[in-house]
PDB file of N, CA and C in Angstrom:
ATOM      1  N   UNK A   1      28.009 -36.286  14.786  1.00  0.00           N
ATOM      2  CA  UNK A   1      26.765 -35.937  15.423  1.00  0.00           C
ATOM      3  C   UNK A   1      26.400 -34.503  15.038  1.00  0.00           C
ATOM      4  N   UNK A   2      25.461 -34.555  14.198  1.00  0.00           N
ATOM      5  CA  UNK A   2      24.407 -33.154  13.833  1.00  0.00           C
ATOM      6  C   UNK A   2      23.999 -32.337  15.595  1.00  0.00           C
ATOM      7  N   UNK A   3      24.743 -31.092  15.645  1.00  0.00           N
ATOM      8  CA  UNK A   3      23.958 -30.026  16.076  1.00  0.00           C
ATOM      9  C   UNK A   3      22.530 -29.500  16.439  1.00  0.00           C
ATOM     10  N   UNK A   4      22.262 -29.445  17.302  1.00  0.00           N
ATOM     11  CA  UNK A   4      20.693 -29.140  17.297  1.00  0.00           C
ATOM     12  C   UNK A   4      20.201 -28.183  16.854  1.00  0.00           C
ATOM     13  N   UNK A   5      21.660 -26.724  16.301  1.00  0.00           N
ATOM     14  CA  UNK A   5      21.068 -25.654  16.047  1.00  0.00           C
ATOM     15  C   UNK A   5      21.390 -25.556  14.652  1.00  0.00           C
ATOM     16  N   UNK A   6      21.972 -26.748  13.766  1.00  0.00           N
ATOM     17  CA  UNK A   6      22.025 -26.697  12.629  1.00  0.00           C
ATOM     18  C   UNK A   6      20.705 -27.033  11.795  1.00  0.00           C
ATOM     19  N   UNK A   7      19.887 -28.414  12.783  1.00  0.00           N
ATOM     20  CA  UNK A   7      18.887 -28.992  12.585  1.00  0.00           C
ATOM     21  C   UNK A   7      17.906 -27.670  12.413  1.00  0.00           C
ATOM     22  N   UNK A   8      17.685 -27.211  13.208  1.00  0.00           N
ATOM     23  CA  UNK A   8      16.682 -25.733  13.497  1.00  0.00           C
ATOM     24  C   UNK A   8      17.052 -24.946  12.653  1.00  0.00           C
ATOM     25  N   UNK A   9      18.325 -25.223  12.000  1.00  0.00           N
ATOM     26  CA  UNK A   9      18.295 -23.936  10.580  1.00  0.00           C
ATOM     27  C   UNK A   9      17.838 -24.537   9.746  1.00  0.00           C
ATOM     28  N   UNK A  10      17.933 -25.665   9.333  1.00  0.00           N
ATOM     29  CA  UNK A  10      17.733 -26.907   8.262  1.00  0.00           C
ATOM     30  C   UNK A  10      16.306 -26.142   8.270  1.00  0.00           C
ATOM     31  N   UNK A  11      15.412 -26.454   9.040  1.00  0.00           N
ATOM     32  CA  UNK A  11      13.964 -26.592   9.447  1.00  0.00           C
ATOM     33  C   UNK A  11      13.447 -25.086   9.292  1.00  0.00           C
ATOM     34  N   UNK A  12      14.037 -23.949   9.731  1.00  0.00           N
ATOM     35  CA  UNK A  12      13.597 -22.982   9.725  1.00  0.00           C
ATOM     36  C   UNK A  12      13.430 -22.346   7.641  1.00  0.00           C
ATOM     37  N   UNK A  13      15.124 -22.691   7.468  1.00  0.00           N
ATOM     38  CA  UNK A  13      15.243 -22.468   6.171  1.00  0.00           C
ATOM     39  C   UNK A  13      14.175 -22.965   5.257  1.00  0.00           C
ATOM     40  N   UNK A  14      13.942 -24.235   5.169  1.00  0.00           N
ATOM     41  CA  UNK A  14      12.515 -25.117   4.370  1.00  0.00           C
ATOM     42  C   UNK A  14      11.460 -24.204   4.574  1.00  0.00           C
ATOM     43  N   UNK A  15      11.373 -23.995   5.986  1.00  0.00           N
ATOM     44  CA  UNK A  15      10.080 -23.225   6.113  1.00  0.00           C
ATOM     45  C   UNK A  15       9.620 -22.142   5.412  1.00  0.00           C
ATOM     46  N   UNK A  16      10.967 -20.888   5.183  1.00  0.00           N
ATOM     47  CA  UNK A  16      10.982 -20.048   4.465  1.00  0.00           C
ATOM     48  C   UNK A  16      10.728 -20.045   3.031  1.00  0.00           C
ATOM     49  N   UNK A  17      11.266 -20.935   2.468  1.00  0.00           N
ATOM     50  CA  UNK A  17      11.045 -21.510   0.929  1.00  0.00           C
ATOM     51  C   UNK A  17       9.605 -21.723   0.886  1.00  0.00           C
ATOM     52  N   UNK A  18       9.311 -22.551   1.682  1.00  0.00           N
ATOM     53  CA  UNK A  18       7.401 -23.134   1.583  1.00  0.00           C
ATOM     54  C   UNK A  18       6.865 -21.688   1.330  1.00  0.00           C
ATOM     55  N   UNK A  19       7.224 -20.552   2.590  1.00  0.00           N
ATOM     56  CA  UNK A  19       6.113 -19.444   2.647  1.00  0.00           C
ATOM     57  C   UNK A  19       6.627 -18.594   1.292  1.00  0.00           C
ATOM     58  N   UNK A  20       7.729 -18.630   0.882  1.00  0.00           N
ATOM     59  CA  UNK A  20       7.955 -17.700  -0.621  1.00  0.00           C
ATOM     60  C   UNK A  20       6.929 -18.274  -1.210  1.00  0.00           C
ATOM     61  N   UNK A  21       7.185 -19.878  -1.282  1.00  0.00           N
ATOM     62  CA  UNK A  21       6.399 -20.087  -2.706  1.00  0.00           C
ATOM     63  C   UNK A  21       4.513 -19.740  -2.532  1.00  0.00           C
ATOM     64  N   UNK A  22       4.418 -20.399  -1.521  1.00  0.00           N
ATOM     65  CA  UNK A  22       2.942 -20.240  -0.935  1.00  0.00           C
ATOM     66  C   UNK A  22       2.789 -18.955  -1.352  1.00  0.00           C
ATOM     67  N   UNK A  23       3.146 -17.683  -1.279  1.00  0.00           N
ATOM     68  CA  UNK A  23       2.667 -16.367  -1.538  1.00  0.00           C
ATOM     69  C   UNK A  23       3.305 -16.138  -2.799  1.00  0.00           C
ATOM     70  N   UNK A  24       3.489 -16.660  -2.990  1.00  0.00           N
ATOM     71  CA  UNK A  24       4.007 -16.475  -4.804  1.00  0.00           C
ATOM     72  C   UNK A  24       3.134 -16.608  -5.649  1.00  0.00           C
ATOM     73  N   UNK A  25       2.564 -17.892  -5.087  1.00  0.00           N
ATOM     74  CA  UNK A  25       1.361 -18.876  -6.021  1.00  0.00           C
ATOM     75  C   UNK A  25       0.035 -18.334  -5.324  1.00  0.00           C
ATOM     76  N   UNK A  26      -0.142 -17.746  -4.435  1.00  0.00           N
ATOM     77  CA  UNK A  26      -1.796 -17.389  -4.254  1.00  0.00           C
ATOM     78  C   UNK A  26      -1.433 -15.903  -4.565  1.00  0.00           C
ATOM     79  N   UNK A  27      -0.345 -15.071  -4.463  1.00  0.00           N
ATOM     80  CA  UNK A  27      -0.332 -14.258  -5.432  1.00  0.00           C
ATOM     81  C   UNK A  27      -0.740 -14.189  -6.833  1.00  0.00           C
ATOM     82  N   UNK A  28      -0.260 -15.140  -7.693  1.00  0.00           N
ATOM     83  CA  UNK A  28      -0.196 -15.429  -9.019  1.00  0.00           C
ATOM     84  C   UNK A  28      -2.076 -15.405  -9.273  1.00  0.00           C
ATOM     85  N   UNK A  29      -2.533 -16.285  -8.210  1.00  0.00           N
ATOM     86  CA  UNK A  29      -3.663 -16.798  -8.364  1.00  0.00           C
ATOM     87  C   UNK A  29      -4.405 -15.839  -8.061  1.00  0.00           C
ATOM     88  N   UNK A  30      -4.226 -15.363  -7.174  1.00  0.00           N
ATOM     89  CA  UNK A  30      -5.486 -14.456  -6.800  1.00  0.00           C
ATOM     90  C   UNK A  30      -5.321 -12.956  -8.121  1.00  0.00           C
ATOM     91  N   UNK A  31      -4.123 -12.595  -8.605  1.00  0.00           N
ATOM     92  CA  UNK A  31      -4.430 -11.357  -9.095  1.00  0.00           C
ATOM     93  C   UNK A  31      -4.529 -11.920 -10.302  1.00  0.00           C
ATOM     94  N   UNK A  32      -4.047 -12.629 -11.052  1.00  0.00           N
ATOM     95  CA  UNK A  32      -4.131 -12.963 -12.644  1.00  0.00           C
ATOM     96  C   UNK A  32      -5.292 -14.527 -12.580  1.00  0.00           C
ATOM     97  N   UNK A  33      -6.261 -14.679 -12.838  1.00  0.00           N
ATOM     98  CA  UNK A  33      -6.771 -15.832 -12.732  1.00  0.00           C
ATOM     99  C   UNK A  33      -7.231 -16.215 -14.178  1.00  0.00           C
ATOM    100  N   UNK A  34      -6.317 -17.676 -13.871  1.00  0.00           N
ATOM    101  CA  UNK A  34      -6.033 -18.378 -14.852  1.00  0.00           C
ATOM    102  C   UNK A  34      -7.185 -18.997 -16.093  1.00  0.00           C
ATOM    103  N   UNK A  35      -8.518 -18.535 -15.560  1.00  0.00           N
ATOM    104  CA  UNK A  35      -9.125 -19.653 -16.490  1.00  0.00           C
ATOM    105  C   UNK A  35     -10.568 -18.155 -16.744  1.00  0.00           C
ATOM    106  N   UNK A  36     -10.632 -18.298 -17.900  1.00  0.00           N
ATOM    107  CA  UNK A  36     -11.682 -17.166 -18.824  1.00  0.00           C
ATOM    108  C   UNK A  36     -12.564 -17.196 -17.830  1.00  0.00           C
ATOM    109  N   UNK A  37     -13.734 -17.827 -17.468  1.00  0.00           N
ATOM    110  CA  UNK A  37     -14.788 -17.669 -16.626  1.00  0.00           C
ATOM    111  C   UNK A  37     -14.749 -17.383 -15.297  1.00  0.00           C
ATOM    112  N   UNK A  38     -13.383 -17.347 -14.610  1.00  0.00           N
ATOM    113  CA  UNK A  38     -13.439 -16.677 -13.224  1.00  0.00           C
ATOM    114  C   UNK A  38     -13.383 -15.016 -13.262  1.00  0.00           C
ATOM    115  N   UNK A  39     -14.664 -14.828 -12.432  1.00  0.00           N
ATOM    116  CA  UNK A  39     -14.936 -13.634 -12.071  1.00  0.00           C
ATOM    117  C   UNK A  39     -14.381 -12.893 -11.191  1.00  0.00           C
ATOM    118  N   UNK A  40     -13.877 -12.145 -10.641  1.00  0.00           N
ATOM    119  CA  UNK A  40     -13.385 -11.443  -9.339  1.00  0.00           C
ATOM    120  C   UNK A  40     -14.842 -10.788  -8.997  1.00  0.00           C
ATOM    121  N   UNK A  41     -15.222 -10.192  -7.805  1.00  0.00           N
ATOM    122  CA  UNK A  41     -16.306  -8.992  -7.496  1.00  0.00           C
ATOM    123  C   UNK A  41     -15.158  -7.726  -7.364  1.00  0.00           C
ATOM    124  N   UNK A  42     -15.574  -6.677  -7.680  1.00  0.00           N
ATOM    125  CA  UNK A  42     -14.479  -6.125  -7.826  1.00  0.00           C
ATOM    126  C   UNK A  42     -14.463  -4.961  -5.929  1.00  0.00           C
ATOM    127  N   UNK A  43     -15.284  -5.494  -5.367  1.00  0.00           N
ATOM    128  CA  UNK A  43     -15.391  -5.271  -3.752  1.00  0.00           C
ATOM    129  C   UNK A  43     -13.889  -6.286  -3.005  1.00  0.00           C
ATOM    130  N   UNK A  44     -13.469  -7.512  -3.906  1.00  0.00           N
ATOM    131  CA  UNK A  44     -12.612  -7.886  -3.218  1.00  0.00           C
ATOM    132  C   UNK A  44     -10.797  -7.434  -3.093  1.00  0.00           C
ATOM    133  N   UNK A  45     -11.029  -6.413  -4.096  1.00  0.00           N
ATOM    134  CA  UNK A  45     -10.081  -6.383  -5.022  1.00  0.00           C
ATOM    135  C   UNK A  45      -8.713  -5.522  -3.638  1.00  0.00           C
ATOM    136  N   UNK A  46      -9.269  -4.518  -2.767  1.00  0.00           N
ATOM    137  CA  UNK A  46      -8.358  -4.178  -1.679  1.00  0.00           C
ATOM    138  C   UNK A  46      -8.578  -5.026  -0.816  1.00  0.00           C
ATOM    139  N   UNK A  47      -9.257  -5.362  -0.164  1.00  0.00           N
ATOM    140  CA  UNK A  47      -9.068  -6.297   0.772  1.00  0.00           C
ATOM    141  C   UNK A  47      -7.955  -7.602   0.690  1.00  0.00           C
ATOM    142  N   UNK A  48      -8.008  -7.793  -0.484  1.00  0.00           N
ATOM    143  CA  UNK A  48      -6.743  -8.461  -1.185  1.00  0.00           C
ATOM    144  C   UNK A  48      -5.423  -8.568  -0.888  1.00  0.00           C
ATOM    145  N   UNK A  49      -5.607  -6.980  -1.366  1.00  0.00           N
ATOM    146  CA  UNK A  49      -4.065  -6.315  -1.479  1.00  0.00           C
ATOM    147  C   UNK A  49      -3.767  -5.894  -0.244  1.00  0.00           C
ATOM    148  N   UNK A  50      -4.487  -5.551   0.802  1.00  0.00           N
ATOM    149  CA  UNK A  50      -4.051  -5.217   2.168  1.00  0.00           C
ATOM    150  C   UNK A  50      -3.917  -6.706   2.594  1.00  0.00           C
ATOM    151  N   UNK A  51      -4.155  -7.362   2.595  1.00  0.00           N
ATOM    152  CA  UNK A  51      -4.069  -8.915   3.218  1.00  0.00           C
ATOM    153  C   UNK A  51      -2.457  -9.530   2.483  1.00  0.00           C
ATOM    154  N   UNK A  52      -2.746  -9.266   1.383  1.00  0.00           N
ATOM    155  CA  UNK A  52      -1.362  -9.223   0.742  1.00  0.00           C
ATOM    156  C   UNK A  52       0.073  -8.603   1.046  1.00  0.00           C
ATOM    157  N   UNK A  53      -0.274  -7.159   1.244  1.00  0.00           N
ATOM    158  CA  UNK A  53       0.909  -6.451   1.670  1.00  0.00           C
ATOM    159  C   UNK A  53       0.932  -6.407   3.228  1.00  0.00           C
ATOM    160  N   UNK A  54      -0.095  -6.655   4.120  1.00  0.00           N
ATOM    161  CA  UNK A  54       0.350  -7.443   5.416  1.00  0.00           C
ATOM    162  C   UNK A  54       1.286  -8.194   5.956  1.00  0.00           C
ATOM    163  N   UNK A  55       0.808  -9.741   4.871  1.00  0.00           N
ATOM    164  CA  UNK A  55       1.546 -10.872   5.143  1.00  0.00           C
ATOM    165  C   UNK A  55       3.255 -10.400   4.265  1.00  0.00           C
ATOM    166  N   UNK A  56       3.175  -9.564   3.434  1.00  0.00           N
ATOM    167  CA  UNK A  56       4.474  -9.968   3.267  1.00  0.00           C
ATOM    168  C   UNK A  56       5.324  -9.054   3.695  1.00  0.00           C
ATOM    169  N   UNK A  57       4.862  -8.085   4.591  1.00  0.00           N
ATOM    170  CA  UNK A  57       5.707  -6.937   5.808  1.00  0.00           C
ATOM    171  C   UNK A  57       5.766  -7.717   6.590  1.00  0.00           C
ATOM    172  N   UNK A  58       4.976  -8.789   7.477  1.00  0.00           N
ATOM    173  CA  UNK A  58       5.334 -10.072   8.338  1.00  0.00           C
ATOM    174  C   UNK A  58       6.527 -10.601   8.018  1.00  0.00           C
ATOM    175  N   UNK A  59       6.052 -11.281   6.806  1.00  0.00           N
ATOM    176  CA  UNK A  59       7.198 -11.919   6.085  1.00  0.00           C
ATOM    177  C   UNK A  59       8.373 -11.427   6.400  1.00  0.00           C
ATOM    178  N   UNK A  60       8.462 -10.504   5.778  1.00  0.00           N
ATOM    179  CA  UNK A  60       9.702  -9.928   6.074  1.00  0.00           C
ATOM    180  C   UNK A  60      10.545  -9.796   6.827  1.00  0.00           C
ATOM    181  N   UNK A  61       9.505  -9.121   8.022  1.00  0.00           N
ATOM    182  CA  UNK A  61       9.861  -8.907   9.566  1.00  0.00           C
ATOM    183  C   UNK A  61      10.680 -10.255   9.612  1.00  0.00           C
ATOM    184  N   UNK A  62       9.825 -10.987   9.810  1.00  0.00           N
ATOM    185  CA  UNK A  62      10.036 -12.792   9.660  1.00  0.00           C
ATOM    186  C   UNK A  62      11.541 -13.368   9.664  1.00  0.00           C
ATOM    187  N   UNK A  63      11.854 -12.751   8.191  1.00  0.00           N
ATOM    188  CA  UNK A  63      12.780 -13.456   7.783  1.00  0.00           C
ATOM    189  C   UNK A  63      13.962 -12.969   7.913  1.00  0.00           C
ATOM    190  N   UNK A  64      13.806 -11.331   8.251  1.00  0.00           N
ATOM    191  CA  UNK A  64      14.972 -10.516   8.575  1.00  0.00           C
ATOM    192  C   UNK A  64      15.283 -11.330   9.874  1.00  0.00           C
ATOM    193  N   UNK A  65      14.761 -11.142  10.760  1.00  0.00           N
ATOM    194  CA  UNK A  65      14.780 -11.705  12.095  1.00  0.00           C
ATOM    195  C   UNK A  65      15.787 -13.256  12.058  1.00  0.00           C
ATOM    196  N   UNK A  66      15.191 -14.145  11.273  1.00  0.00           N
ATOM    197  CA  UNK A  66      15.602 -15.348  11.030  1.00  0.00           C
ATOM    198  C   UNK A  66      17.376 -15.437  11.024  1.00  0.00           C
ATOM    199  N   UNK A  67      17.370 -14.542   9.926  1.00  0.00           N
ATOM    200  CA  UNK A  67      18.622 -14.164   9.290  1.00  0.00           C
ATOM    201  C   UNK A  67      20.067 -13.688  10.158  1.00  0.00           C
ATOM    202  N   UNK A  68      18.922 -12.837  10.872  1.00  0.00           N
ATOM    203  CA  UNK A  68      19.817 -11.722  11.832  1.00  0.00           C
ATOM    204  C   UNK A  68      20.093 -12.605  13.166  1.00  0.00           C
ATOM    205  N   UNK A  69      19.150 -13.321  13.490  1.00  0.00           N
ATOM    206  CA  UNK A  69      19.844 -14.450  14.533  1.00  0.00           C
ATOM    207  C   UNK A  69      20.398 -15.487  13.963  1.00  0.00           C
ATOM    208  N   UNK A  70      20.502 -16.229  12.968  1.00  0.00           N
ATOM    209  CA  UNK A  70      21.197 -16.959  12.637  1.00  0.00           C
ATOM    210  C   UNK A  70      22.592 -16.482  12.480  1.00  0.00           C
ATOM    211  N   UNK A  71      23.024 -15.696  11.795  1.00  0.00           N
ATOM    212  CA  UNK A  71      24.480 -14.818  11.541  1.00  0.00           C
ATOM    213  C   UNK A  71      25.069 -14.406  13.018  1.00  0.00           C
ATOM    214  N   UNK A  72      24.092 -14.140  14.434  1.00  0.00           N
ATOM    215  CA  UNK A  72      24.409 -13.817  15.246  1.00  0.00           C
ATOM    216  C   UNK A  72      24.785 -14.769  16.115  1.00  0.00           C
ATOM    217  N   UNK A  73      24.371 -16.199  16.088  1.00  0.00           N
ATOM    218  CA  UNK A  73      24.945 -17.616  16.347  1.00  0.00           C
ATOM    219  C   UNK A  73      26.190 -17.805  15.850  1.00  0.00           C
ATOM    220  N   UNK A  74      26.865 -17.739  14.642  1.00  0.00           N
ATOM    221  CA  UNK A  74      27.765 -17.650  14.585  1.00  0.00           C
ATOM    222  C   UNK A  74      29.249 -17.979  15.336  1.00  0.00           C
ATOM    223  N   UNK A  75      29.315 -16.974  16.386  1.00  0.00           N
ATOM    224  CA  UNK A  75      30.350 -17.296  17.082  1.00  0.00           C
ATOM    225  C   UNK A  75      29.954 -17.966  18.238  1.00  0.00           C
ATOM    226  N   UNK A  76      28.982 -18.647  18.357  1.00  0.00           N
ATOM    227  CA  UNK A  76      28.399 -19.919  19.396  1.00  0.00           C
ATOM    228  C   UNK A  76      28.481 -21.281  19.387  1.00  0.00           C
ATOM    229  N   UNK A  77      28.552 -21.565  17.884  1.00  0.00           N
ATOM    230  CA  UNK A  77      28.448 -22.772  17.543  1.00  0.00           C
ATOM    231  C   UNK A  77      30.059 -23.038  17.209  1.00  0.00           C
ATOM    232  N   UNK A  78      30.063 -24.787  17.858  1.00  0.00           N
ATOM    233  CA  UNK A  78      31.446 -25.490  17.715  1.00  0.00           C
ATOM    234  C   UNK A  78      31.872 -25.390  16.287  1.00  0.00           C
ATOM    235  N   UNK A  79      31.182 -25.549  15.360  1.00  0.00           N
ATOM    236  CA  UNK A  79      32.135 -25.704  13.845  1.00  0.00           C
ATOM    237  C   UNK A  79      31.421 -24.477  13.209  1.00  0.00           C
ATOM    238  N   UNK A  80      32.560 -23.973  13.271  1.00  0.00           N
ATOM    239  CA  UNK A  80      31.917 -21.955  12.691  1.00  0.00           C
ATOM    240  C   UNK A  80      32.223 -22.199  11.306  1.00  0.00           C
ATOM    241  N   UNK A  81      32.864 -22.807  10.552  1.00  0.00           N
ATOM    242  CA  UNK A  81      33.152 -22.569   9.385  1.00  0.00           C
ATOM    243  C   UNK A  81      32.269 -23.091   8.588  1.00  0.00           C
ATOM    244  N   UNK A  82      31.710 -24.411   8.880  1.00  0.00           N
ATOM    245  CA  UNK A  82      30.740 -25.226   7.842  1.00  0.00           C
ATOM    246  C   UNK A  82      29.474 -24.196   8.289  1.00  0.00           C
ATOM    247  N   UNK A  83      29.207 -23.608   9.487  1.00  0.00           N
ATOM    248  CA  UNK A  83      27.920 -23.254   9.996  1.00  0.00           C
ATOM    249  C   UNK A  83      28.229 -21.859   8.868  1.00  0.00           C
ATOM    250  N   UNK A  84      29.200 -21.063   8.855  1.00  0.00           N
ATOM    251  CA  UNK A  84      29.222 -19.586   8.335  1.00  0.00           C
ATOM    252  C   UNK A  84      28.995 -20.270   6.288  1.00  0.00           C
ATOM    253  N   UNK A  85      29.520 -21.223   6.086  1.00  0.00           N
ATOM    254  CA  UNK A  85      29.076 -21.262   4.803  1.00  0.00           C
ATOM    255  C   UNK A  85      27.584 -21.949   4.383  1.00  0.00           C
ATOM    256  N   UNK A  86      27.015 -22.662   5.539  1.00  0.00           N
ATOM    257  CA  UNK A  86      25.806 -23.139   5.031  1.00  0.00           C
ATOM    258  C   UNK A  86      24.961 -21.481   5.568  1.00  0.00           C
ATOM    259  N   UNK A  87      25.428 -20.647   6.465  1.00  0.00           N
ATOM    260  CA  UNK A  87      24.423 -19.536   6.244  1.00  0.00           C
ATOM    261  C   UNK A  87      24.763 -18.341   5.110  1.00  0.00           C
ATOM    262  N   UNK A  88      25.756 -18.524   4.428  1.00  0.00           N
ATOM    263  CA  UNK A  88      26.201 -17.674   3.518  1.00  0.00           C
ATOM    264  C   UNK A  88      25.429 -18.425   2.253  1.00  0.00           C
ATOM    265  N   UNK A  89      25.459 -19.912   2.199  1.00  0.00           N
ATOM    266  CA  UNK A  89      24.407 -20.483   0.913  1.00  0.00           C
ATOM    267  C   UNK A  89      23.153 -20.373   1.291  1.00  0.00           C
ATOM    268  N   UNK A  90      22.427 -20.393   2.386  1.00  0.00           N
ATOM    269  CA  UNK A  90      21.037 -19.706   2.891  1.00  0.00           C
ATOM    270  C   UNK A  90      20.700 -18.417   2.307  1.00  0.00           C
ATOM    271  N   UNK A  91      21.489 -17.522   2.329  1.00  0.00           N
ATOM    272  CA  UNK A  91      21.631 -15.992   2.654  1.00  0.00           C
ATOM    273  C   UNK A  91      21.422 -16.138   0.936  1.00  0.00           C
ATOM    274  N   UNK A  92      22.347 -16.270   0.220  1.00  0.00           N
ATOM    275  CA  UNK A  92      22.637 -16.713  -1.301  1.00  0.00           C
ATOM    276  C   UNK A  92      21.261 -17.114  -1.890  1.00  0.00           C
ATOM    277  N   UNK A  93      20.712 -18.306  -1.606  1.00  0.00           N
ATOM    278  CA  UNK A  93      19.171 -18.916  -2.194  1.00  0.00           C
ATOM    279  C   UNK A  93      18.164 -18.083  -2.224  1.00  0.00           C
ATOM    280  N   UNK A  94      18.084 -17.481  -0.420  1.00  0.00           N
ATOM    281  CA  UNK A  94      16.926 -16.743  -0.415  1.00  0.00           C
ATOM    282  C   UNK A  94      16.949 -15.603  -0.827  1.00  0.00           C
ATOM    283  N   UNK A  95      18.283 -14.370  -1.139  1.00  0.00           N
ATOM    284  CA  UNK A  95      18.296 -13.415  -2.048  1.00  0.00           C
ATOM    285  C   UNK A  95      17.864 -13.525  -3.748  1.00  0.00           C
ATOM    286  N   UNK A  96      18.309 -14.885  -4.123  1.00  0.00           N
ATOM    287  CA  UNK A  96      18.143 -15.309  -5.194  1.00  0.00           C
ATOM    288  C   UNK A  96      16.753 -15.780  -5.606  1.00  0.00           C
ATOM    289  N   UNK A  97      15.942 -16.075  -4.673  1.00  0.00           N
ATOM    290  CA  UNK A  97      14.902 -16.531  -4.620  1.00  0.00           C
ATOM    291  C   UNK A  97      14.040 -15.185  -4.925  1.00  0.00           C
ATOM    292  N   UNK A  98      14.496 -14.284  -4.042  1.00  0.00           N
ATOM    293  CA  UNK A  98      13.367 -13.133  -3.793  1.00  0.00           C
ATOM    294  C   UNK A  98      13.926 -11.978  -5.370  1.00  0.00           C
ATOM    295  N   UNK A  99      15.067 -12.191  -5.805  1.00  0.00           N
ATOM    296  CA  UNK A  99      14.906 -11.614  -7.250  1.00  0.00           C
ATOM    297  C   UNK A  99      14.112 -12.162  -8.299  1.00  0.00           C
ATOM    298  N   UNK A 100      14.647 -13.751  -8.363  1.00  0.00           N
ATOM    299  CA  UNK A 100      13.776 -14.607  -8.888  1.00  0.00           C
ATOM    300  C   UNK A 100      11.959 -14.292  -9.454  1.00  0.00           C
ATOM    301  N   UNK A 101      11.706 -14.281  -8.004  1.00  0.00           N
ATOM    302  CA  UNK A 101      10.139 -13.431  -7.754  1.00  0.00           C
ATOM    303  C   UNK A 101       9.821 -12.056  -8.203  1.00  0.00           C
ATOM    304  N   UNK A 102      10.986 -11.096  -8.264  1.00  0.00           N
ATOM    305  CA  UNK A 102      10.768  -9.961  -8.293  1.00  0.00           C
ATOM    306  C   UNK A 102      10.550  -9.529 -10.074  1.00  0.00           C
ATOM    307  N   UNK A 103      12.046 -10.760 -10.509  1.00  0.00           N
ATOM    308  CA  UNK A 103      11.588 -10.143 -11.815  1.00  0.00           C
ATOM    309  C   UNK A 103      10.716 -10.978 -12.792  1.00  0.00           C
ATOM    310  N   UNK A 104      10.137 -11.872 -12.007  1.00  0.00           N
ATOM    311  CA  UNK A 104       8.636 -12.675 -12.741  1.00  0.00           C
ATOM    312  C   UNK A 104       7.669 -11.788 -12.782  1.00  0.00           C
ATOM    313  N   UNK A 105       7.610 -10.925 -11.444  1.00  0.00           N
ATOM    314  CA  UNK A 105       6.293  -9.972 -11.534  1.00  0.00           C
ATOM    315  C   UNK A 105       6.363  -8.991 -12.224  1.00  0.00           C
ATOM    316  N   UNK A 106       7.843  -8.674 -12.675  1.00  0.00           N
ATOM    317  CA  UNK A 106       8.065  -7.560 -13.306  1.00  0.00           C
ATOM    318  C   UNK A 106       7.795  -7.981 -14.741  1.00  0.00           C
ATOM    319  N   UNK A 107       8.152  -9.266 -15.206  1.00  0.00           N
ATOM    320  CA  UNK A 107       8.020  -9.618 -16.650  1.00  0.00           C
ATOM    321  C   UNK A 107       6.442 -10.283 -17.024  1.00  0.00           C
ATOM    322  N   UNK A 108       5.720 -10.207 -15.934  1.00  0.00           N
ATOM    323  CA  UNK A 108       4.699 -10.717 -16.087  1.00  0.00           C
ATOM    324  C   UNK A 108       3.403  -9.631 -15.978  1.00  0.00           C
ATOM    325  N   UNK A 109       3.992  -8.511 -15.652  1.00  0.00           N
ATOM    326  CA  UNK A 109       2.740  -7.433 -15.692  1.00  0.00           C
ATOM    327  C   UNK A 109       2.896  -6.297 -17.321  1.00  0.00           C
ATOM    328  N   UNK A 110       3.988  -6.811 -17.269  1.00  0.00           N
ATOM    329  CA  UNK A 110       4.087  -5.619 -18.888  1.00  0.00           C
ATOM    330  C   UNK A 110       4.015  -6.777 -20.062  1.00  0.00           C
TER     331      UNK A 110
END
């Protein structure tokens, strides 16, 4: 019998993945646009980037939070060992994830 607070990591974790990629890809989209005839106005161009660097100080907040209570469950839950390695492969993806991202933007602006 599955845990209810394993389920809620299951669920929380997915969630996190969705919102990387989601701001990955309307990142991508909104600053590099893909097709010759799209115009930007160039009035939109901060409003953008503050909407941008908003959501992903949220984010953050977000996910630190996530993180920091999950690791803090820990010594709550009946099977600590499978729970401490599925949050150590959590911990693992989403670091990996967020380099992943980091050095696309880096190889993609020079």
């Amino acid at each position: 019998m599955k845990s209810s607070v394993r389920r809620r990591t299951n669920r929380n974790f997915a969630f996190h993945i969705f919102v990387m990629v989601v701001i990955a890809v309307s990142v991508e989209f909104l600053t590099h646009p893909f097709l010759e005839f799209v115009r930007r106005h160039p009035a939109l161009h901060w409003p953008l980037v503050i909407c941008g660097v908003v959501g992903a100080i949220i984010y953050a907040a977000g996910a630190w939070m996530y993180f920091y209570k999950s690791w803090r469950k820990l010594p709550l839950v009946p099977n600590k060992i499978s729970y401490g390695i599925w949050m150590g492969f959590e911990s693992l993806v989403f670091l990996a994830l967020l380099l992943l991202i980091w050095f696309y933007f880096i190889h993609s602006a020079g």
